[in-house]
PDB file of N, CA and C in Angstrom:
ATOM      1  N   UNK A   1      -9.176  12.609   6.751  1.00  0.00           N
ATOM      2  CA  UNK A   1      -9.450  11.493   5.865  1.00  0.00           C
ATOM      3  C   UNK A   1      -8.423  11.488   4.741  1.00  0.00           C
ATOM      4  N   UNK A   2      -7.915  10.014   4.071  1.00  0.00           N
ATOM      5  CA  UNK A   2      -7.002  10.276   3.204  1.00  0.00           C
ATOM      6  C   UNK A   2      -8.017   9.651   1.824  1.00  0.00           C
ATOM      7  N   UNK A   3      -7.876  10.804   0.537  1.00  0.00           N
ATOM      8  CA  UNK A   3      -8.475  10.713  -0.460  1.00  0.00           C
ATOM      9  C   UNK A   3      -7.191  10.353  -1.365  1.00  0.00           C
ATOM     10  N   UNK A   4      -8.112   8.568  -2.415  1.00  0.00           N
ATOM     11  CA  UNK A   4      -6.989   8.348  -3.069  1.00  0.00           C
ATOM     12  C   UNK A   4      -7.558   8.798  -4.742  1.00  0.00           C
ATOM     13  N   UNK A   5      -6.800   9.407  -5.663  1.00  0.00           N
ATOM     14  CA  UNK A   5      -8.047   9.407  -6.703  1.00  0.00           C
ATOM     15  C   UNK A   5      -6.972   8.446  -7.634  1.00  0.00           C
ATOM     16  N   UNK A   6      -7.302   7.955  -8.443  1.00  0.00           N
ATOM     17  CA  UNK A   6      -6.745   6.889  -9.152  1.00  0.00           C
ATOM     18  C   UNK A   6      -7.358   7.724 -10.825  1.00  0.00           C
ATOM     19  N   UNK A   7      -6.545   7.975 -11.750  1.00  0.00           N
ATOM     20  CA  UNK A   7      -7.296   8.671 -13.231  1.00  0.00           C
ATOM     21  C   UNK A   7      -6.924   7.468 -13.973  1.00  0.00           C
ATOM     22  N   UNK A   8      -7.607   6.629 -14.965  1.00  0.00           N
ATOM     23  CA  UNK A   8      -7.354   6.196 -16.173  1.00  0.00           C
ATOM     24  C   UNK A   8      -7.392   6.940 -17.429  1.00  0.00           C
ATOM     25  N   UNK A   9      -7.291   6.257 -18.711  1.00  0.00           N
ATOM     26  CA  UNK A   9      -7.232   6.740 -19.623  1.00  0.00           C
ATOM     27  C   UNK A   9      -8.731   5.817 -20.440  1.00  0.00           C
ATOM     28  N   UNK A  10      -9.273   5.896 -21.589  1.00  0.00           N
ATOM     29  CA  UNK A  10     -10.198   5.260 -22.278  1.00  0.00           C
ATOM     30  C   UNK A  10      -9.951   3.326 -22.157  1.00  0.00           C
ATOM     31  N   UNK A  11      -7.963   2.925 -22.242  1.00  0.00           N
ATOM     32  CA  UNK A  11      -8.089   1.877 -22.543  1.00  0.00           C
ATOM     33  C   UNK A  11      -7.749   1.361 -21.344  1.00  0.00           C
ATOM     34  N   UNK A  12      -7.901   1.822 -20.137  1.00  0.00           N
ATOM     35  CA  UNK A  12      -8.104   1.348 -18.572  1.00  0.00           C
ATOM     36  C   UNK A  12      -6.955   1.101 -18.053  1.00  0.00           C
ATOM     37  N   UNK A  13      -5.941   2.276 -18.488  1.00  0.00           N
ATOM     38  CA  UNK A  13      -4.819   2.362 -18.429  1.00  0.00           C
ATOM     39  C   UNK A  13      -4.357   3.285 -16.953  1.00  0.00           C
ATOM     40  N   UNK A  14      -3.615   3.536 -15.640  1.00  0.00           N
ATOM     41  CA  UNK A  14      -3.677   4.001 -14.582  1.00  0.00           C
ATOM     42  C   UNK A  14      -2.753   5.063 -15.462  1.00  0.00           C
ATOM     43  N   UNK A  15      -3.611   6.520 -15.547  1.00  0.00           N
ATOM     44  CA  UNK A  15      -2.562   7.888 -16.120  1.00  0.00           C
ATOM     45  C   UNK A  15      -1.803   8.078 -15.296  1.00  0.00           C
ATOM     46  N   UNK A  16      -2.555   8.259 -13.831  1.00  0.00           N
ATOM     47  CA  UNK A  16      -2.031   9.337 -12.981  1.00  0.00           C
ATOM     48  C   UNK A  16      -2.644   8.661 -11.256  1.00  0.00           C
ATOM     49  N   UNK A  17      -1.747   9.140 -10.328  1.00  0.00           N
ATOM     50  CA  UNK A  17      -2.797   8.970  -8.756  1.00  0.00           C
ATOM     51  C   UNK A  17      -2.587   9.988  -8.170  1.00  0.00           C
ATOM     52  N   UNK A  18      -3.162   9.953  -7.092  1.00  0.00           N
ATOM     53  CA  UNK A  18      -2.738  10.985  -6.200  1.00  0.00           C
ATOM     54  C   UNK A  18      -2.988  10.913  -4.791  1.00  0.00           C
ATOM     55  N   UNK A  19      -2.858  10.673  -3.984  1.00  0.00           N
ATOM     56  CA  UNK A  19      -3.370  10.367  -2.412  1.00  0.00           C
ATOM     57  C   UNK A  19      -2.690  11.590  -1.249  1.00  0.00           C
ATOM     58  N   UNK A  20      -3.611  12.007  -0.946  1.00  0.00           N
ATOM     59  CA  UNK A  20      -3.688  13.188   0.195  1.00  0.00           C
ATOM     60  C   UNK A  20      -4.663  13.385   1.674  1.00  0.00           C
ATOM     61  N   UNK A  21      -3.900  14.003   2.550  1.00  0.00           N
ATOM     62  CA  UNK A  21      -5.306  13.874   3.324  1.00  0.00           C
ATOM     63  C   UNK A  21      -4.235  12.731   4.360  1.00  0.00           C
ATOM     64  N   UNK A  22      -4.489  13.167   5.761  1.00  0.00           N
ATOM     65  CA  UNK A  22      -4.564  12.671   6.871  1.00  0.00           C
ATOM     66  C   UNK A  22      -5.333  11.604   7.666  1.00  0.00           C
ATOM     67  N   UNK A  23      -5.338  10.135   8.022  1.00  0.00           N
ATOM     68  CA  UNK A  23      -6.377   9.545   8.267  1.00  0.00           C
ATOM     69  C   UNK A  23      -7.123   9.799   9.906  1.00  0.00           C
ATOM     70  N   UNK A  24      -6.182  10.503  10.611  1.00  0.00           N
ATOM     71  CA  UNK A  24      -6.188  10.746  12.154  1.00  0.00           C
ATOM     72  C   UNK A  24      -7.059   9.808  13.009  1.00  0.00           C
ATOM     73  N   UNK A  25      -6.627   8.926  12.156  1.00  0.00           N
ATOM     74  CA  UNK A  25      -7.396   7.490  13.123  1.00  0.00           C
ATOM     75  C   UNK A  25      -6.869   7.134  14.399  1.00  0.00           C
ATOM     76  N   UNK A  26      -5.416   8.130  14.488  1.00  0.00           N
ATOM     77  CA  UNK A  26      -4.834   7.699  16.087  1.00  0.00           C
ATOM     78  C   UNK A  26      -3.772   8.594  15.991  1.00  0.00           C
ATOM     79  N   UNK A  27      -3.234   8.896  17.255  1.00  0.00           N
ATOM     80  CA  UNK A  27      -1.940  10.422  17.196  1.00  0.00           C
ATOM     81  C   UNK A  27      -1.340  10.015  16.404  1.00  0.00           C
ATOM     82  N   UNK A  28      -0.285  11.045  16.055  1.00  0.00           N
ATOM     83  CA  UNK A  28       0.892  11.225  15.102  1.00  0.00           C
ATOM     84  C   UNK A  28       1.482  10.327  15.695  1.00  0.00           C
ATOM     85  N   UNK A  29       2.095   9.518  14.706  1.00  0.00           N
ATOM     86  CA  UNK A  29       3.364   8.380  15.256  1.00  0.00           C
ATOM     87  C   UNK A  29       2.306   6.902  15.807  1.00  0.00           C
ATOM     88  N   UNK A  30       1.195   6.747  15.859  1.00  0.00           N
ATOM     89  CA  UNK A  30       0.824   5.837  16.156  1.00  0.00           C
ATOM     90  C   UNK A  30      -0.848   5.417  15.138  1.00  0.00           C
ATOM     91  N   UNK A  31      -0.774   6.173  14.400  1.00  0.00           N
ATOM     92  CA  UNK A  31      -1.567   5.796  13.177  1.00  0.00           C
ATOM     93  C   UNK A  31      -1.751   4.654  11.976  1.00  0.00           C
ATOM     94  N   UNK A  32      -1.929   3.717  12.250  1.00  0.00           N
ATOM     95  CA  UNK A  32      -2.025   2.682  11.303  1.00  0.00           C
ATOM     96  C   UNK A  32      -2.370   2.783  10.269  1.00  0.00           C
ATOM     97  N   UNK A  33      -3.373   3.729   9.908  1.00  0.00           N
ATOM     98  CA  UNK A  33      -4.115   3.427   8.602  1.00  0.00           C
ATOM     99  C   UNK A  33      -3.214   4.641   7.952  1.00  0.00           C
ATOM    100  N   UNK A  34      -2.851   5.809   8.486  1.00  0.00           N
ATOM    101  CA  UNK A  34      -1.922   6.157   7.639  1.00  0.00           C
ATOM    102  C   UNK A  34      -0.002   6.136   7.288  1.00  0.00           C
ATOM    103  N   UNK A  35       0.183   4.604   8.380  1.00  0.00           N
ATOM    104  CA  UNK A  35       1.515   4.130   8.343  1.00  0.00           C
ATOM    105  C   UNK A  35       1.102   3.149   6.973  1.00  0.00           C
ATOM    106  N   UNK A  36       0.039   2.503   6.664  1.00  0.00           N
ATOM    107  CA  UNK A  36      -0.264   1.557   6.265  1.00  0.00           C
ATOM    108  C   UNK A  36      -0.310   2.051   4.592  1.00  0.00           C
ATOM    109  N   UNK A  37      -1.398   2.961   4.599  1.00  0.00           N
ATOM    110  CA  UNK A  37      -1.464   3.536   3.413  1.00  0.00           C
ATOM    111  C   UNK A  37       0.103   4.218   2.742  1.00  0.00           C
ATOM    112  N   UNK A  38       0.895   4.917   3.101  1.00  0.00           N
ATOM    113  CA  UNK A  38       2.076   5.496   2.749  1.00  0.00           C
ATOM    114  C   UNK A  38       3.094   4.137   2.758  1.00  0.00           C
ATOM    115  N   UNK A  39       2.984   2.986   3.409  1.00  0.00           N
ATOM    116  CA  UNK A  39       3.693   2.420   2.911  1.00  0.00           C
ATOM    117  C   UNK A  39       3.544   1.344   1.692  1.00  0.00           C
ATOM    118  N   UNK A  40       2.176   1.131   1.251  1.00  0.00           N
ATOM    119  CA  UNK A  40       1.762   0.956  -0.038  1.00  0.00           C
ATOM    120  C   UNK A  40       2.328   1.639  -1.102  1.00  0.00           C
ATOM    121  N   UNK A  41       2.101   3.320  -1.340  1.00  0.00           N
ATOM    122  CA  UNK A  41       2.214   3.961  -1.875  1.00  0.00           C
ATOM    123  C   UNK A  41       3.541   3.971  -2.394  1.00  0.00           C
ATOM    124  N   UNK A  42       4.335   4.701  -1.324  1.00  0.00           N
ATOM    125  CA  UNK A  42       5.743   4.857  -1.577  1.00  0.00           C
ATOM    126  C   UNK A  42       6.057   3.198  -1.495  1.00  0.00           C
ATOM    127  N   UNK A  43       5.887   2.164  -1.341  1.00  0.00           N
ATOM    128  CA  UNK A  43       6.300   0.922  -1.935  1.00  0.00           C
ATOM    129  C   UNK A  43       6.068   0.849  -3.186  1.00  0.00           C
ATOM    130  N   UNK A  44       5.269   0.710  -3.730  1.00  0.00           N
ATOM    131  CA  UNK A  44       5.091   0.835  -5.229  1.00  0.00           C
ATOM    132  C   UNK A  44       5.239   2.314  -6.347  1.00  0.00           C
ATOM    133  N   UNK A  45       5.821   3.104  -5.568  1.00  0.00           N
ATOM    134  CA  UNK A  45       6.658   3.556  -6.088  1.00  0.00           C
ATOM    135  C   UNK A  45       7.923   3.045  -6.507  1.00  0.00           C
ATOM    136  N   UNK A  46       8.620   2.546  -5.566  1.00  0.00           N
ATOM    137  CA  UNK A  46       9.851   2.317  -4.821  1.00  0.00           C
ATOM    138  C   UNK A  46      10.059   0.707  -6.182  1.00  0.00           C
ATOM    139  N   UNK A  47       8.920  -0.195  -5.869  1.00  0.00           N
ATOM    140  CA  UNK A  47       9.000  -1.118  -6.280  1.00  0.00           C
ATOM    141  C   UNK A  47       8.932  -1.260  -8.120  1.00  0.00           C
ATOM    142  N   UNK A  48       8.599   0.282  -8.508  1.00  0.00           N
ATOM    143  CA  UNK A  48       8.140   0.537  -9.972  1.00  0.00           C
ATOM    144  C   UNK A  48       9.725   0.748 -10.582  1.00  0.00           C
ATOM    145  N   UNK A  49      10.600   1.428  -9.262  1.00  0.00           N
ATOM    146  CA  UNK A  49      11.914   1.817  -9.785  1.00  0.00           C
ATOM    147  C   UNK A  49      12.516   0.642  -9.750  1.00  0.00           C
ATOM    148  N   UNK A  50      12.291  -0.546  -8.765  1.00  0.00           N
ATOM    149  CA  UNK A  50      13.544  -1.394  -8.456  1.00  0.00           C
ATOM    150  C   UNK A  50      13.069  -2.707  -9.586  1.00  0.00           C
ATOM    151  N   UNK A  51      12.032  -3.060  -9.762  1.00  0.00           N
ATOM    152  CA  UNK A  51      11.261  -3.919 -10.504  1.00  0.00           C
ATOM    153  C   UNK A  51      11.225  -3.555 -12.076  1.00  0.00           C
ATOM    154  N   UNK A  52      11.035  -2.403 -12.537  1.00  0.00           N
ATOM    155  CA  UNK A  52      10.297  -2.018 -13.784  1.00  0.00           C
ATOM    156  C   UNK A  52      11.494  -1.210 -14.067  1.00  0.00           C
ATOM    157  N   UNK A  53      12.516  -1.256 -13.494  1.00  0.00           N
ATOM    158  CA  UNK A  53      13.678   0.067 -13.788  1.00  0.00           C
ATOM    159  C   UNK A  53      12.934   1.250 -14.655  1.00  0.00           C
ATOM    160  N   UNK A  54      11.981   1.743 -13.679  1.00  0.00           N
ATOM    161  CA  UNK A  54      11.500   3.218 -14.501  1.00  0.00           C
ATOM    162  C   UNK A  54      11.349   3.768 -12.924  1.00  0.00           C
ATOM    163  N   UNK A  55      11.930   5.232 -13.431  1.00  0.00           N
ATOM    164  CA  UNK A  55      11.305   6.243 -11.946  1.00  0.00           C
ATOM    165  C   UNK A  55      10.190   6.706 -12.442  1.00  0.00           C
ATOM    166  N   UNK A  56       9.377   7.030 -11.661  1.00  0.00           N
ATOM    167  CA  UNK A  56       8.426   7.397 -12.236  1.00  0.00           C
ATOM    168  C   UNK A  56       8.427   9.175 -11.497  1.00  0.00           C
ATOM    169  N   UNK A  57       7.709  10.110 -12.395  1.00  0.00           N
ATOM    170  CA  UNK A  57       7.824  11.549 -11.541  1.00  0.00           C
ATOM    171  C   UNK A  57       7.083  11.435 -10.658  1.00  0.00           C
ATOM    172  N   UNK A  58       7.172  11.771  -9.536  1.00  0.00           N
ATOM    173  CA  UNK A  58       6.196  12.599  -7.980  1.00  0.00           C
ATOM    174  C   UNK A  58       6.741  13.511  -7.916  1.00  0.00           C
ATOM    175  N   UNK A  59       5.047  13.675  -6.644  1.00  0.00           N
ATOM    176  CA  UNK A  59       5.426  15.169  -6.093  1.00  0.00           C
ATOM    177  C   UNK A  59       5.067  14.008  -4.242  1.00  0.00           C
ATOM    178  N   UNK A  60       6.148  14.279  -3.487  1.00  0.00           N
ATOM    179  CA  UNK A  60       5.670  13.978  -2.410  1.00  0.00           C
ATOM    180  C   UNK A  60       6.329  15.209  -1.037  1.00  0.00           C
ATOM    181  N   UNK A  61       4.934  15.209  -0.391  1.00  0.00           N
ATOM    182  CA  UNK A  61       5.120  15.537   0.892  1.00  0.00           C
ATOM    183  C   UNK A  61       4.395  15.755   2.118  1.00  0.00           C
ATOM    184  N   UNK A  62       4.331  16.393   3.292  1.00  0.00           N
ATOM    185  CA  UNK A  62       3.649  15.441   4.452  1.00  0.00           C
ATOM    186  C   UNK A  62       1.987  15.408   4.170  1.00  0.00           C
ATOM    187  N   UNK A  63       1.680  14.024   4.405  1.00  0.00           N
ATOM    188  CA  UNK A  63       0.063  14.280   3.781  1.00  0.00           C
ATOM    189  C   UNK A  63      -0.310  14.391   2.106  1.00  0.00           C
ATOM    190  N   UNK A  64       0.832  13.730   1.154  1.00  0.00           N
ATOM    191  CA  UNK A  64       0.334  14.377  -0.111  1.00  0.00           C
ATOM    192  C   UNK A  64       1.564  13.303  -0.967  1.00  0.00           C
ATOM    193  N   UNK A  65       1.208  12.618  -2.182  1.00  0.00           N
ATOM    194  CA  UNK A  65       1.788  11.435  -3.536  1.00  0.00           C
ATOM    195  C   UNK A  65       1.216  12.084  -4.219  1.00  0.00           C
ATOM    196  N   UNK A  66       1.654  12.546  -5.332  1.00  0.00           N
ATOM    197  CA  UNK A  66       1.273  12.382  -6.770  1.00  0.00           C
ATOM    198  C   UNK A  66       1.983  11.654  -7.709  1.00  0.00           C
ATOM    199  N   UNK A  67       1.424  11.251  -8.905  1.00  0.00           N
ATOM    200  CA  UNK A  67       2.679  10.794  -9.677  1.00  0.00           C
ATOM    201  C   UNK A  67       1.689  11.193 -11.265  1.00  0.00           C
ATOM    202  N   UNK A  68       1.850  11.108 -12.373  1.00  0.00           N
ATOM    203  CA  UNK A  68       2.021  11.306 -13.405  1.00  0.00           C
ATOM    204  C   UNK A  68       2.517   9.737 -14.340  1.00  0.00           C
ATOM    205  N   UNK A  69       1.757   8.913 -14.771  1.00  0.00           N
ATOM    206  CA  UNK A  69       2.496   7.757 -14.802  1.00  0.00           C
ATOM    207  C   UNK A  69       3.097   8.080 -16.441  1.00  0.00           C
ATOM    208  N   UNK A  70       4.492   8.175 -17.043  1.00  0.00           N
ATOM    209  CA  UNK A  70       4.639   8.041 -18.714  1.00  0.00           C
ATOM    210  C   UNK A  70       4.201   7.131 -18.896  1.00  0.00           C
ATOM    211  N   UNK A  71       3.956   7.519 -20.578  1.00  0.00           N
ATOM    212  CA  UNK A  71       3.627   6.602 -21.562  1.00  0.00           C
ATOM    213  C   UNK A  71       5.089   5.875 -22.280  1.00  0.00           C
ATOM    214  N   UNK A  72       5.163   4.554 -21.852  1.00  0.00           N
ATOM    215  CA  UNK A  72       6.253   3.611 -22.268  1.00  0.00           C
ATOM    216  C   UNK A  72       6.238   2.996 -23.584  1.00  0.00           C
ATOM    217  N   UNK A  73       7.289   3.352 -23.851  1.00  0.00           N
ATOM    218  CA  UNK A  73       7.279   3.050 -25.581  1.00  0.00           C
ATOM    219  C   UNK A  73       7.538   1.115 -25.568  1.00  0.00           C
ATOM    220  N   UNK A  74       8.261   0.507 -24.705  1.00  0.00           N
ATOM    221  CA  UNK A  74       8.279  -0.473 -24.143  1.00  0.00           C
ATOM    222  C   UNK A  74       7.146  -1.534 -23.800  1.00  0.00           C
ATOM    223  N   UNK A  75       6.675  -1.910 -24.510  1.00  0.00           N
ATOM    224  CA  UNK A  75       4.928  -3.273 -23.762  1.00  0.00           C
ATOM    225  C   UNK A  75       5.391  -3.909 -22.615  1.00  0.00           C
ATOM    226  N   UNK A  76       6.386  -4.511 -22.787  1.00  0.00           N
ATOM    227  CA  UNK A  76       7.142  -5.498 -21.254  1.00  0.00           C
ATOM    228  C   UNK A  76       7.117  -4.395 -20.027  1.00  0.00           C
ATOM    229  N   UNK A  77       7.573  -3.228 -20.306  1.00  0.00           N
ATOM    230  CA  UNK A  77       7.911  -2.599 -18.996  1.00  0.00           C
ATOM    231  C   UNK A  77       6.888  -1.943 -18.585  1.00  0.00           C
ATOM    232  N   UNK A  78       5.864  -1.263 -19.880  1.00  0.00           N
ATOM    233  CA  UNK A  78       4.474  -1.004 -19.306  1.00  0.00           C
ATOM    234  C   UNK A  78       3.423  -1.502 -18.642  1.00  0.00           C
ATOM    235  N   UNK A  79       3.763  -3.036 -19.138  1.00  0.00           N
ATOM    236  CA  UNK A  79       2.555  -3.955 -18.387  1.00  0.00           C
ATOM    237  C   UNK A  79       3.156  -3.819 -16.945  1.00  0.00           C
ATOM    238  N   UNK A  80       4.396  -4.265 -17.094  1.00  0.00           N
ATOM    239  CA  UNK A  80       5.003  -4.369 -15.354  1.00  0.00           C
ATOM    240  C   UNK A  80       4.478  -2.984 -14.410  1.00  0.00           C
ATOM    241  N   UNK A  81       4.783  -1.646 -14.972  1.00  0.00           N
ATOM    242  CA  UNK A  81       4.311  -0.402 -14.151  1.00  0.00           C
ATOM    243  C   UNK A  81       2.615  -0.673 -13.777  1.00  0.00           C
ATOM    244  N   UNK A  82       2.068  -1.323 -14.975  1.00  0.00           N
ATOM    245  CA  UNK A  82       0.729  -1.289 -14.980  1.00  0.00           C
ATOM    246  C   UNK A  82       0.123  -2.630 -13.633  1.00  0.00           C
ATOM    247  N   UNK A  83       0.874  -3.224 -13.606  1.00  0.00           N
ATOM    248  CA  UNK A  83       0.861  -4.202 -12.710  1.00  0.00           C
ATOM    249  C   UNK A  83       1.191  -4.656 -11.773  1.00  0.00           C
ATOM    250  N   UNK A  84       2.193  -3.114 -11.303  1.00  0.00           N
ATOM    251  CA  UNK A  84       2.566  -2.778  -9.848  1.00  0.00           C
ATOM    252  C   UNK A  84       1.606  -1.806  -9.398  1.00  0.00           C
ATOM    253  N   UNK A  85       0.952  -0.790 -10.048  1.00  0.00           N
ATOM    254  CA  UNK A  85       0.267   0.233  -9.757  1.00  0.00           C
ATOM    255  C   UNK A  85      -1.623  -0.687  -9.600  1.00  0.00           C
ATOM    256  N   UNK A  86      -1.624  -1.949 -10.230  1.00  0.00           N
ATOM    257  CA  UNK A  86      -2.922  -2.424 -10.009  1.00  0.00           C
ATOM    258  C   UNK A  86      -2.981  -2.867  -8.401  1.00  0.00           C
ATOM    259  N   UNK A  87      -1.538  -3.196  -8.128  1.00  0.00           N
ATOM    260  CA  UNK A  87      -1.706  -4.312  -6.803  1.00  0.00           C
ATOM    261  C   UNK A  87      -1.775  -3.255  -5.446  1.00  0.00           C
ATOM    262  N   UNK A  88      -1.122  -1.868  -6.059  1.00  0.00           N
ATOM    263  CA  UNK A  88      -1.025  -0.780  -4.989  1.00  0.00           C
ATOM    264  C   UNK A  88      -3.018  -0.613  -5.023  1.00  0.00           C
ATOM    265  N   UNK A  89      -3.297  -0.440  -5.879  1.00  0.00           N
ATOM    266  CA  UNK A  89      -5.117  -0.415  -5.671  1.00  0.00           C
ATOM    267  C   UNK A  89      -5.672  -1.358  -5.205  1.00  0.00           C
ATOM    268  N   UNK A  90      -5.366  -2.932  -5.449  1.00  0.00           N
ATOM    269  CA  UNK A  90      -5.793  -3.889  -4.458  1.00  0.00           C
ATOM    270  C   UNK A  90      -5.321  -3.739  -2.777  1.00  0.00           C
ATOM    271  N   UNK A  91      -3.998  -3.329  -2.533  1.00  0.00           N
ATOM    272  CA  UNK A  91      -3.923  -3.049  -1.047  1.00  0.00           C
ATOM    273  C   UNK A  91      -4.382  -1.894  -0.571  1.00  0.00           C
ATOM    274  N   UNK A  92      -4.754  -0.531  -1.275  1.00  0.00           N
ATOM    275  CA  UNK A  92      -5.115   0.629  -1.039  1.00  0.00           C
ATOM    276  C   UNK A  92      -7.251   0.263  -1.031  1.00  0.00           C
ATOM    277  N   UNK A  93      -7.616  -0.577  -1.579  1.00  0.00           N
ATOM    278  CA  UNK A  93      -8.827  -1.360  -0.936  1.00  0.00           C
ATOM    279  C   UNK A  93      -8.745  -2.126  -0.045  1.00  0.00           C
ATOM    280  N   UNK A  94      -8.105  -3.056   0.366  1.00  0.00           N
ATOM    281  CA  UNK A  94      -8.037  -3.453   1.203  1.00  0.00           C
ATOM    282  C   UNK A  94      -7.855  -2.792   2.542  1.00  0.00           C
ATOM    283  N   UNK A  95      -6.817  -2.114   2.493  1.00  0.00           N
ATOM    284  CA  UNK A  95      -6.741  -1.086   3.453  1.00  0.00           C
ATOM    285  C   UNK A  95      -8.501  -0.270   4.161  1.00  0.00           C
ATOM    286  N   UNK A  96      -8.892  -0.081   3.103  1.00  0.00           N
ATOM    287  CA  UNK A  96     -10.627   1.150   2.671  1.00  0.00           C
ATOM    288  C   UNK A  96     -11.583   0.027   3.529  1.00  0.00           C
ATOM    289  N   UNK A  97     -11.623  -1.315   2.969  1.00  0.00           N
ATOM    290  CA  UNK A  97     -12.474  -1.781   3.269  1.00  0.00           C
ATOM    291  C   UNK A  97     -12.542  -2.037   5.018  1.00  0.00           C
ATOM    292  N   UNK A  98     -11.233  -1.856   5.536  1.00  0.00           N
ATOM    293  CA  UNK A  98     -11.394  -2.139   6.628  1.00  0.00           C
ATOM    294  C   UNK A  98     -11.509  -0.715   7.983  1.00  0.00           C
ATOM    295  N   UNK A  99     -11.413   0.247   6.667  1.00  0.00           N
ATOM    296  CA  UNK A  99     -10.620   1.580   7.566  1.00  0.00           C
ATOM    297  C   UNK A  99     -11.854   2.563   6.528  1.00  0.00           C
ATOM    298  N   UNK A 100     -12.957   2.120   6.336  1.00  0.00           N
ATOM    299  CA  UNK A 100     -13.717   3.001   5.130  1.00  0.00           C
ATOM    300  C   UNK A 100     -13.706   4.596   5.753  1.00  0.00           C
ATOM    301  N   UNK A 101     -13.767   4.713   7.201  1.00  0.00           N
ATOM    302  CA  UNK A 101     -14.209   5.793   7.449  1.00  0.00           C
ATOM    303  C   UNK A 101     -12.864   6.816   7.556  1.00  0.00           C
ATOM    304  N   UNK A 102     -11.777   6.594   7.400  1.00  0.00           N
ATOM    305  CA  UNK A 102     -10.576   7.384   6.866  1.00  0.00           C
ATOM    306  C   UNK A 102     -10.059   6.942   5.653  1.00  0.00           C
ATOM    307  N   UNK A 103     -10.000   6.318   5.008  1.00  0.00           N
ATOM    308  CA  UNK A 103      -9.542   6.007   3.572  1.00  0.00           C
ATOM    309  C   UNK A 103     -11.027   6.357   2.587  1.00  0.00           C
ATOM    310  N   UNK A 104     -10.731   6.811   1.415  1.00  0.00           N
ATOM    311  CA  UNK A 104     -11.910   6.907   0.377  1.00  0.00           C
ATOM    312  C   UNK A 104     -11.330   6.480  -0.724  1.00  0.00           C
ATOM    313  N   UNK A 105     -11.532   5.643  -1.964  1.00  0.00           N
ATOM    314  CA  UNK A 105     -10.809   5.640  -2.835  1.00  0.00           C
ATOM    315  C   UNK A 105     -11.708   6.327  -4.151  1.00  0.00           C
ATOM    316  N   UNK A 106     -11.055   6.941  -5.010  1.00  0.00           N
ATOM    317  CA  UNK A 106     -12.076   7.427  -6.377  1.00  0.00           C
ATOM    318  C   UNK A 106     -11.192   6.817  -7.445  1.00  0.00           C
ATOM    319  N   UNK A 107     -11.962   7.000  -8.229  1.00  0.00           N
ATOM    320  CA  UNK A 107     -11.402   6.315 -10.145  1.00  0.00           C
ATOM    321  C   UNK A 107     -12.425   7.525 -10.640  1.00  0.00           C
ATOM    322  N   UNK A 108     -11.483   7.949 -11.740  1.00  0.00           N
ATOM    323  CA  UNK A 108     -11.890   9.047 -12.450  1.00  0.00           C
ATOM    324  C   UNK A 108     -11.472   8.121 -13.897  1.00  0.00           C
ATOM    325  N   UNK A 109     -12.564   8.345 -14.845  1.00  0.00           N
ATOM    326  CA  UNK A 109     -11.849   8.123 -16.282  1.00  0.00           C
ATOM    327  C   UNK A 109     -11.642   9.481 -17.414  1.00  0.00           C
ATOM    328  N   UNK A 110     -10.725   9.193 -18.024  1.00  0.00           N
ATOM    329  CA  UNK A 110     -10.294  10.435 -19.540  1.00  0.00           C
ATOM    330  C   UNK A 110     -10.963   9.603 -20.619  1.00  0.00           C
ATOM    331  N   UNK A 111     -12.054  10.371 -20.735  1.00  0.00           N
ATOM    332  CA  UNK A 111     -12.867   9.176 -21.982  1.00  0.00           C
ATOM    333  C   UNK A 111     -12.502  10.237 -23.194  1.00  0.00           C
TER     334      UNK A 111
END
């Protein structure tokens, strides 16, 4: 199963994600839900650098994203990170809703 945890902060701000975990919904190389999910992910990664000109730190590798999101001294470029990382949670549900029994998603808050 692939577990996504999503952390905010008090002002519903995305701190941090992390997604791990195998969906083995079908052999290696022919898995949808986890071709599907990783290419969300690492898209909006991808799309945070090419869009928002910020890298953001990860840790990636097989089965495993983290990221650490900074705090942008910038409002324009924060909303943008903040608003690439919302749409990766709208397709990372979307994905859940159709695939619930290998995808899980969590939200944790830092109150």
């Amino acid at each position: 199963m692939i577990t996504v945890t999503i952390v905010r902060n008090a002002d519903k701000r995305i701190t941090s994600f992390k997604i791990k975990g195998h969906a083995k919904y079908a052999k290696l190389g022919k898995d949808i839900v986890c071709a599907g999910v990783s290419a969300v992910s690492v898209g909006t990664v991808n799309s945070i650098e090419a869009l928002a000109n910020v890298k953001l730190p990860y840790a990636m590798d097989n089965g495993w994203l983290s990221s650490d999101i900074p705090v942008l001294a910038d409002q324009e470029t924060a909303l943008k990170v903040q608003l690439l990382l919302e749409s990766m949670i709208v397709m990372l549900n979307t994905i859940a809703e159709s695939y619930g029994k290998y995808v899980v998603i969590k939200q944790q808050s830092l109150e």
